[in-house]
C-alpha atoms as a PDB file:
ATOM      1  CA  UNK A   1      33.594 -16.130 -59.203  1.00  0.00           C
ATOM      2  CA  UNK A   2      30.261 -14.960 -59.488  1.00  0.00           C
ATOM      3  CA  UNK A   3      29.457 -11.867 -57.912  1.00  0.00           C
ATOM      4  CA  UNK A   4      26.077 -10.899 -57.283  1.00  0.00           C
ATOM      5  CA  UNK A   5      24.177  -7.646 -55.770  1.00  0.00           C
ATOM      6  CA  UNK A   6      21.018  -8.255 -53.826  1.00  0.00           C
ATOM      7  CA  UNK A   7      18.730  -6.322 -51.436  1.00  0.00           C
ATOM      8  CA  UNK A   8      17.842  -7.125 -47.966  1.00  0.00           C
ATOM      9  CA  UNK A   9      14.970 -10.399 -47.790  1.00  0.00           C
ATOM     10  CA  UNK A  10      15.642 -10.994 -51.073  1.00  0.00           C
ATOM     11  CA  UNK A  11      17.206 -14.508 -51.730  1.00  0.00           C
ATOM     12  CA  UNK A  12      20.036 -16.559 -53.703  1.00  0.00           C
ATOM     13  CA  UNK A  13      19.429 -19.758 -55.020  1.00  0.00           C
ATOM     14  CA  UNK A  14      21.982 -22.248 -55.230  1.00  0.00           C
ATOM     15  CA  UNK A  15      20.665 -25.763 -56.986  1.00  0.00           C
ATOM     16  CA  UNK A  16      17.461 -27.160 -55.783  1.00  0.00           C
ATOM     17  CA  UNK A  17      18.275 -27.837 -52.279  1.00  0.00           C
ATOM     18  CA  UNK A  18      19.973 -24.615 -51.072  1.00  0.00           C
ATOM     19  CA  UNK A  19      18.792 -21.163 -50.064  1.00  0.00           C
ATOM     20  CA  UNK A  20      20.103 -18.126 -48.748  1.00  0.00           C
ATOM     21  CA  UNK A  21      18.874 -15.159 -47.274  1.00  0.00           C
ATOM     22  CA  UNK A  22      19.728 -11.569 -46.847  1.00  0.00           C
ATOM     23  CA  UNK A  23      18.630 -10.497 -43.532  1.00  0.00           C
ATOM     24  CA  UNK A  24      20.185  -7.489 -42.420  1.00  0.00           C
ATOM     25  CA  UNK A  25      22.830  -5.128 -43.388  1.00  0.00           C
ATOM     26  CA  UNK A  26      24.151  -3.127 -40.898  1.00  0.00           C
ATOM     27  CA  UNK A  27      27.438  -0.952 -41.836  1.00  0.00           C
ATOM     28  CA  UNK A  28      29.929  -3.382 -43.124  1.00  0.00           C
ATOM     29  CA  UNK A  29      28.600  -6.334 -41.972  1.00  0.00           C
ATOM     30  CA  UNK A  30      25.728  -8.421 -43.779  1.00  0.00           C
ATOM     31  CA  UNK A  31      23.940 -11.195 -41.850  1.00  0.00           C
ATOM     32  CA  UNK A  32      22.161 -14.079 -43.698  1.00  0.00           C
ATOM     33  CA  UNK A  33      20.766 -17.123 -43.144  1.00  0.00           C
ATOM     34  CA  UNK A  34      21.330 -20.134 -44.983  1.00  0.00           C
ATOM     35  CA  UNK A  35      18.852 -23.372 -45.366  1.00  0.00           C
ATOM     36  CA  UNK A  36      20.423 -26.422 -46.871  1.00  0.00           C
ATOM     37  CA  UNK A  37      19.168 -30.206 -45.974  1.00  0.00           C
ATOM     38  CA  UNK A  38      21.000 -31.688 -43.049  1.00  0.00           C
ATOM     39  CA  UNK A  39      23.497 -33.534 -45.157  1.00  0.00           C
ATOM     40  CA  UNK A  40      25.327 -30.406 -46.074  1.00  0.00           C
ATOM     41  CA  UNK A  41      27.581 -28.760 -43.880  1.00  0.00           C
ATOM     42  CA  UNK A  42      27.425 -24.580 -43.440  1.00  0.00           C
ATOM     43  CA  UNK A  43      30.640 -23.312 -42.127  1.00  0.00           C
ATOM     44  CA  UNK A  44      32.083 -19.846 -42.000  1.00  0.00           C
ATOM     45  CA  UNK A  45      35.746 -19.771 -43.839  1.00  0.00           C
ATOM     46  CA  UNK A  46      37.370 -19.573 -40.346  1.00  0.00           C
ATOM     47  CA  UNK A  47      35.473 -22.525 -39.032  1.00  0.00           C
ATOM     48  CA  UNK A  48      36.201 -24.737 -42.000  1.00  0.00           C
ATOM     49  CA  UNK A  49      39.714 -24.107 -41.959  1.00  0.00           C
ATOM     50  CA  UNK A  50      40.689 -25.113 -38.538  1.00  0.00           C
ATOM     51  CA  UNK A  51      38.040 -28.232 -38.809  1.00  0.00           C
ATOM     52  CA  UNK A  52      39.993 -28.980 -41.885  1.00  0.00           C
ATOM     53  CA  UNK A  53      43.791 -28.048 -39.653  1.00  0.00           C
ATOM     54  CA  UNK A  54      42.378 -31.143 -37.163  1.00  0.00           C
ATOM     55  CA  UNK A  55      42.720 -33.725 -39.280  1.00  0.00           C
END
């Protein structure tokens, strides 16, 4: 795994396509925001898991 430090607006690149942004840190908690083209799907671990319990 990769681990990686950045700052607040500054941004990680993954591939050509995919971008995300750190947009606030607040305590523990870290909020970013992801672009990706609308072919690829953004889920939070949670999310993915019980899409991937449904089937």
């Amino acid at each position: 795994m990769l681990n990686l430090t950045r700052s607040v607006r500054k941004t990680i690149r993954t591939g050509n396509d995919i971008k995300i942004l750190i947009l606030q840190i607040r305590g523990i908690q870290v909020y970013v925001g992801i672009s990706a083209p609308p072919e690829i799907t953004v889920h939070r671990e949670e999310v993915y898991q019980r899409i991937r319990q449904s089937f």
